[in-house]
Protein backbone atom coordinates (compact mmCIF):
# COMPACT_ATOMS: atom_id res chain seq x y z
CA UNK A 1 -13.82 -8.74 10.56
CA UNK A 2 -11.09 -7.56 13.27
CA UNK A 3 -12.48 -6.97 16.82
CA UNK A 4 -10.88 -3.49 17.79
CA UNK A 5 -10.67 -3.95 21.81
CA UNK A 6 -8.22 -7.20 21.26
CA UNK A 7 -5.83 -4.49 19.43
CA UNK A 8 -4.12 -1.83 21.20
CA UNK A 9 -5.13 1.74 21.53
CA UNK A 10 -2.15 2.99 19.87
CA UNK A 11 -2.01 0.85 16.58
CA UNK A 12 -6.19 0.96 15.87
CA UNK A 13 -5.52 3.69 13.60
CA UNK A 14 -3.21 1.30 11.29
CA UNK A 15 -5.41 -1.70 10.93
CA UNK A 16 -6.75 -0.85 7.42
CA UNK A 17 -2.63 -0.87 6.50
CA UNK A 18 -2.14 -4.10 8.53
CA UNK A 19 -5.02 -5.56 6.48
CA UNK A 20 -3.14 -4.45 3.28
CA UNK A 21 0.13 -5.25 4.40
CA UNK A 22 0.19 -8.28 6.73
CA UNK A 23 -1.06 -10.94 4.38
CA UNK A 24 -0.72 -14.13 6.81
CA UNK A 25 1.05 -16.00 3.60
CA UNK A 26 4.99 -15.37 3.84
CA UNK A 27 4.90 -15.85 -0.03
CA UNK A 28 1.80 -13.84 -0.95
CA UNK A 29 3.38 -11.02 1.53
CA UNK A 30 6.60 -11.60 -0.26
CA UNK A 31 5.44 -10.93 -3.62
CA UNK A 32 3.53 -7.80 -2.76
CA UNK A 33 6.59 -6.13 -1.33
CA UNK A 34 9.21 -6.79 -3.95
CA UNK A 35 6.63 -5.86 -6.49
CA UNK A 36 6.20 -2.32 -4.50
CA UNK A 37 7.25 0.56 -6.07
CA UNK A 38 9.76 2.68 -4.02
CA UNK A 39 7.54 4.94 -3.08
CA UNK A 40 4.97 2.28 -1.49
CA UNK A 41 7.92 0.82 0.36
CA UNK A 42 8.79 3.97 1.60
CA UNK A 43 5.19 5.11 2.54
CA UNK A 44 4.90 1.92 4.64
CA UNK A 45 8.17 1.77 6.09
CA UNK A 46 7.20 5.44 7.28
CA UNK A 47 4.43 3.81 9.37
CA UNK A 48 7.08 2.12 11.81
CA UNK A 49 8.36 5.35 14.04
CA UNK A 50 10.31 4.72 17.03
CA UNK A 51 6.95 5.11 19.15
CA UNK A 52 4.90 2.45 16.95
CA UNK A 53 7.38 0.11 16.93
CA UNK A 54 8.01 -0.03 20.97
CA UNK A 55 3.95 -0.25 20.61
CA UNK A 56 4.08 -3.16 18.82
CA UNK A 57 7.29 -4.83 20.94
CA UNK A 58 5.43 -4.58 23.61
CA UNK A 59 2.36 -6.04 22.17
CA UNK A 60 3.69 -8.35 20.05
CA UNK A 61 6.37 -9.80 22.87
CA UNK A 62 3.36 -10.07 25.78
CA UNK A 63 3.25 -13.29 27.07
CA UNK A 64 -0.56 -13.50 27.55
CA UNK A 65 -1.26 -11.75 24.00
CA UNK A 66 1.60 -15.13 22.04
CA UNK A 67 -0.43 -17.46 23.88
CA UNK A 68 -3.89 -16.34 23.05
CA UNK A 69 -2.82 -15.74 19.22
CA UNK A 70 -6.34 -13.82 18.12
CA UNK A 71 -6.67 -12.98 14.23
CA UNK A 72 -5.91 -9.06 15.57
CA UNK A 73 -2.60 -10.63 16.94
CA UNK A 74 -1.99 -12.85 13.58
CA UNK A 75 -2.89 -10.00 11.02
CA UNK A 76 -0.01 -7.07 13.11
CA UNK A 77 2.43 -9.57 13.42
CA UNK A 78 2.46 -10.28 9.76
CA UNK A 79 1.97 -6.36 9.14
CA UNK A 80 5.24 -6.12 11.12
CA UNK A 81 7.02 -8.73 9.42
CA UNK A 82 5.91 -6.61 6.06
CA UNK A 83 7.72 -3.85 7.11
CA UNK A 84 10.91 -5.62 8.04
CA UNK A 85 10.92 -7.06 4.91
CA UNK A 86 10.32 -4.13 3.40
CA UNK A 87 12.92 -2.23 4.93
CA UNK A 88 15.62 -4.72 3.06
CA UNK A 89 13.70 -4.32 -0.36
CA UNK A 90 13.86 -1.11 -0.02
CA UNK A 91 17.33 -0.10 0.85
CA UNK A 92 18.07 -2.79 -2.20
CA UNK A 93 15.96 -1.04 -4.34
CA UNK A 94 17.24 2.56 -3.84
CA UNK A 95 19.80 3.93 -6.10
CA UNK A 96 23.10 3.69 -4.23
């Protein structure tokens, strides 16, 4: 279970797609993504708009928040390595 208050205000509403998404195993997390369908890809790409991501930057960069390193921390950094990941898929995957 994922303690809320260590996750900012901002990106609580996302943590049932970080749980889906940001499986801690690079291979496991891998695998899910490439065997997306388009429209998956797309839907979670769509998460990431210009105002989540500087959410997360600043989140995920803090200083205080890299050294602590709670599960919260763990599970959106792996949710935002999903969606990098699944931005490359994806523009592979689309029809040229």
């Amino acid at each position: 279970m994922y303690n809320e208050e260590n996750i900012p205000k901002k990106l609580r509403a996302l943590i049932s797609k970080a749980k889906k998404w940001g499986l801690g195993d690079d291979g496991y997390r891998d695998e899910q993504i490439e065997n997306s369908s388009i429209e998956e890809l797309k839907s979670l790409v769509n998460i990431f708009t210009e105002e989540i991501i500087v959410e997360f930057n600043e989140w995920l960069s803090d200083e205080n928040e890299v050294q602590k390193s709670t599960d919260e921390y763990l599970l959106f950094t792996c949710f935002f390595m999903a969606y990098e990941y699944a931005e490359s898929v994806l523009e592979e995957k689309s029809p040229s």
